[in-house]
Protein backbone atom coordinates (compact mmCIF):
# COMPACT_ATOMS: atom_id res chain seq x y z
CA UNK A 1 117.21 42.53 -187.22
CA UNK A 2 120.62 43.53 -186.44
CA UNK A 3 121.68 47.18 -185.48
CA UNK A 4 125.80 47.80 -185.17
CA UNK A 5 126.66 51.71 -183.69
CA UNK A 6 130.01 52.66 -184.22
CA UNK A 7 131.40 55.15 -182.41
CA UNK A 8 135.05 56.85 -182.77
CA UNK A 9 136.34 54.21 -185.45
CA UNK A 10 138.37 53.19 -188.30
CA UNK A 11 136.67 54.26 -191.88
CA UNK A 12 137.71 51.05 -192.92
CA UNK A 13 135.91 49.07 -190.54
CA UNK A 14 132.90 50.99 -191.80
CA UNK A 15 133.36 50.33 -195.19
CA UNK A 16 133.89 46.26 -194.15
CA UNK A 17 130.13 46.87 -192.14
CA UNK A 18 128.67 47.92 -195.45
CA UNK A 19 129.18 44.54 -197.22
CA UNK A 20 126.49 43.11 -195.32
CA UNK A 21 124.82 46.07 -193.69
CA UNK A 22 122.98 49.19 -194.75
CA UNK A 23 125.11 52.40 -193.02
CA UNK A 24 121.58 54.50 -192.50
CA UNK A 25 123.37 57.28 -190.45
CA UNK A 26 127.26 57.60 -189.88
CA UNK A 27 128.26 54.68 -187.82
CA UNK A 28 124.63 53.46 -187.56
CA UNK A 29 124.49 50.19 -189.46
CA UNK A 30 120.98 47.66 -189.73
CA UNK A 31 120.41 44.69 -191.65
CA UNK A 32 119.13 40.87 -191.07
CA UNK A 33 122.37 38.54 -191.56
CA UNK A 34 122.42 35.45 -190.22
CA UNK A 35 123.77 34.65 -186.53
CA UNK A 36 126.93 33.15 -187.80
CA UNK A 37 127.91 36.28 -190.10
CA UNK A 38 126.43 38.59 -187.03
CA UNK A 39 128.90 36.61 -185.12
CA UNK A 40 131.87 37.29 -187.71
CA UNK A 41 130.96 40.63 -187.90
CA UNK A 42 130.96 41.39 -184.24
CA UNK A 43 134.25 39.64 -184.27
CA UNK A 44 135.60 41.83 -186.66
CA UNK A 45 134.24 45.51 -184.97
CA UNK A 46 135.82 44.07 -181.71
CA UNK A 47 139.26 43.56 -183.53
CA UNK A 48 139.58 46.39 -185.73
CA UNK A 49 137.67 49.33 -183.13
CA UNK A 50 140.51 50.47 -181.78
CA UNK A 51 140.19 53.54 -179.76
CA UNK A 52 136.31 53.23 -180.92
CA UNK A 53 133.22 52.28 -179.03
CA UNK A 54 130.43 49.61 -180.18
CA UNK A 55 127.19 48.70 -179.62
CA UNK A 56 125.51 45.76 -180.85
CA UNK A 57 121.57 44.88 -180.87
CA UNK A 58 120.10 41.73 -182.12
CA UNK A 59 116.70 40.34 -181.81
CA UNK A 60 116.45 37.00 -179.95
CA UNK A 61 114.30 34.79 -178.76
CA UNK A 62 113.86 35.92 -175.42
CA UNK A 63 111.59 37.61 -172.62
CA UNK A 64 112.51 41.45 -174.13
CA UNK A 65 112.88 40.15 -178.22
CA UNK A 66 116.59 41.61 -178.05
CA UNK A 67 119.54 41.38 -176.79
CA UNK A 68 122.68 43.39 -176.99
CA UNK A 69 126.89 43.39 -176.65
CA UNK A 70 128.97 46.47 -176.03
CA UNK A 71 132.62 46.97 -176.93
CA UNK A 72 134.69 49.68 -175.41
CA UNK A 73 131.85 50.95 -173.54
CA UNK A 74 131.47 52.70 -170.04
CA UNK A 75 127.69 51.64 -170.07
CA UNK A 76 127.72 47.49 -169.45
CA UNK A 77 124.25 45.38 -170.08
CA UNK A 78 123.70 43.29 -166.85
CA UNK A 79 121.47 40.12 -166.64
CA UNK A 80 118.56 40.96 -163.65
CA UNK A 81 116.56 37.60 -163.09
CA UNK A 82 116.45 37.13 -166.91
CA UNK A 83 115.89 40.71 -167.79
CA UNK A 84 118.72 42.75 -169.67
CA UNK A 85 119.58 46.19 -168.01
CA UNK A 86 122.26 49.00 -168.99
CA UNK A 87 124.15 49.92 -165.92
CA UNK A 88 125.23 53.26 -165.69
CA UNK A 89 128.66 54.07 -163.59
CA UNK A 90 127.95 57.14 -161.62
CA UNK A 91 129.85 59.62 -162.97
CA UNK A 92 130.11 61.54 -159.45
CA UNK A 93 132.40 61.11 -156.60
CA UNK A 94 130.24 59.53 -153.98
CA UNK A 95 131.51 62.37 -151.73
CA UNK A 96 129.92 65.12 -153.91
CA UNK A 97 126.85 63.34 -154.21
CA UNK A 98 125.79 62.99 -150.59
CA UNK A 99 126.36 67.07 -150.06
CA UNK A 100 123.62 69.28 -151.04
CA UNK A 101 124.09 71.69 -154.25
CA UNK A 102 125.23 75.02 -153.37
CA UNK A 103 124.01 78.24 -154.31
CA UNK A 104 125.63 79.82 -157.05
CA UNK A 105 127.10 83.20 -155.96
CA UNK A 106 126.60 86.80 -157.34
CA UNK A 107 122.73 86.35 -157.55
CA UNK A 108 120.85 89.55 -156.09
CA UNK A 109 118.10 88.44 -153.39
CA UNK A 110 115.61 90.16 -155.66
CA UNK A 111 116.51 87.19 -158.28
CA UNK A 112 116.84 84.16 -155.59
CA UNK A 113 113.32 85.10 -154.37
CA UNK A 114 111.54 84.73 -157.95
CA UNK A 115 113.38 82.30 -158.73
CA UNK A 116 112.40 80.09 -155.31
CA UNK A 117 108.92 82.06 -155.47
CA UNK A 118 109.22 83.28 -152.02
C-alpha cells in the first residue's frame, strides 16, 4: 500500500498521481504500484512540487510495516535504534519556553478565582 499527500502543489502533478493512484481526498492519493513505479513516482512529486509539501508512506518489510519520505517538510522522520520517529522542530524560542505563561490582563479577581477554583 502506498499513500502520497500533497500539499500546496501543481494541479498537474495531481493529475500525473492519478495515472497510477486513486486521488480519495484532494491531494490524498493510495494505491499498490510496484517499488520501482513508487520510486518514479516519488521522483516525479519531488521534481515537479515546487513551493508544495509531500509526504510519502509505503509499507515495508520492517519492525513498524511502514516506512515513510517527506519532501519540503518542517516535520523530518528520524531512524531511533531501528524505529522510525517524526521529529518535530519546536516552534518556540527556547527563551519563551523556559519563562512561565503570564496572566492575561483585564480579568476581574471574581473571574481568576473560579477560574483557578480558589
Amino acid at each position: 500500500m502506498t499513500v502520497i499527500v500533497l500539499t500546496n502543489c501543481p494541479v498537474g502533478l495531481r493529475g500525473f498521481l492519478t495515472r497510477w493512484l486513486l486521488e480519495i481526498s484532494s491531494g490524498v492519493f493510495v494505491g499498490n504500484p510496484s517499488a520501482r513505479i513508487r520510486d518514479v513516482l516519488w521522483a516525479e512529486v519531488q521534481q515537479y512540487a515546487g513551493e508544495g509539501r509531500a509526504l510519502l508512506a509505503h509499507t515495508t518489510n520492517n519492525e513498524q510495516g511502514f516506512t515513510f519520505r517527506t519532501h519540503d517538510h518542517a516535520w523530518h522522520p528520524l531512524d531511533y535504534e531501528g524505529v522510525t520517529l517524526i521529529h518535530r522542530p519546536d516552534t518556540k524560542p527556547s527563551s519563551e519556553a523556559s519563562q512561565p505563561a503570564a496572566e492575561p490582563s483585564g480579568w476581574s479577581k471574581a473571574s481568576k478565582r473560579r477560574r483557578y477554583g480558589r
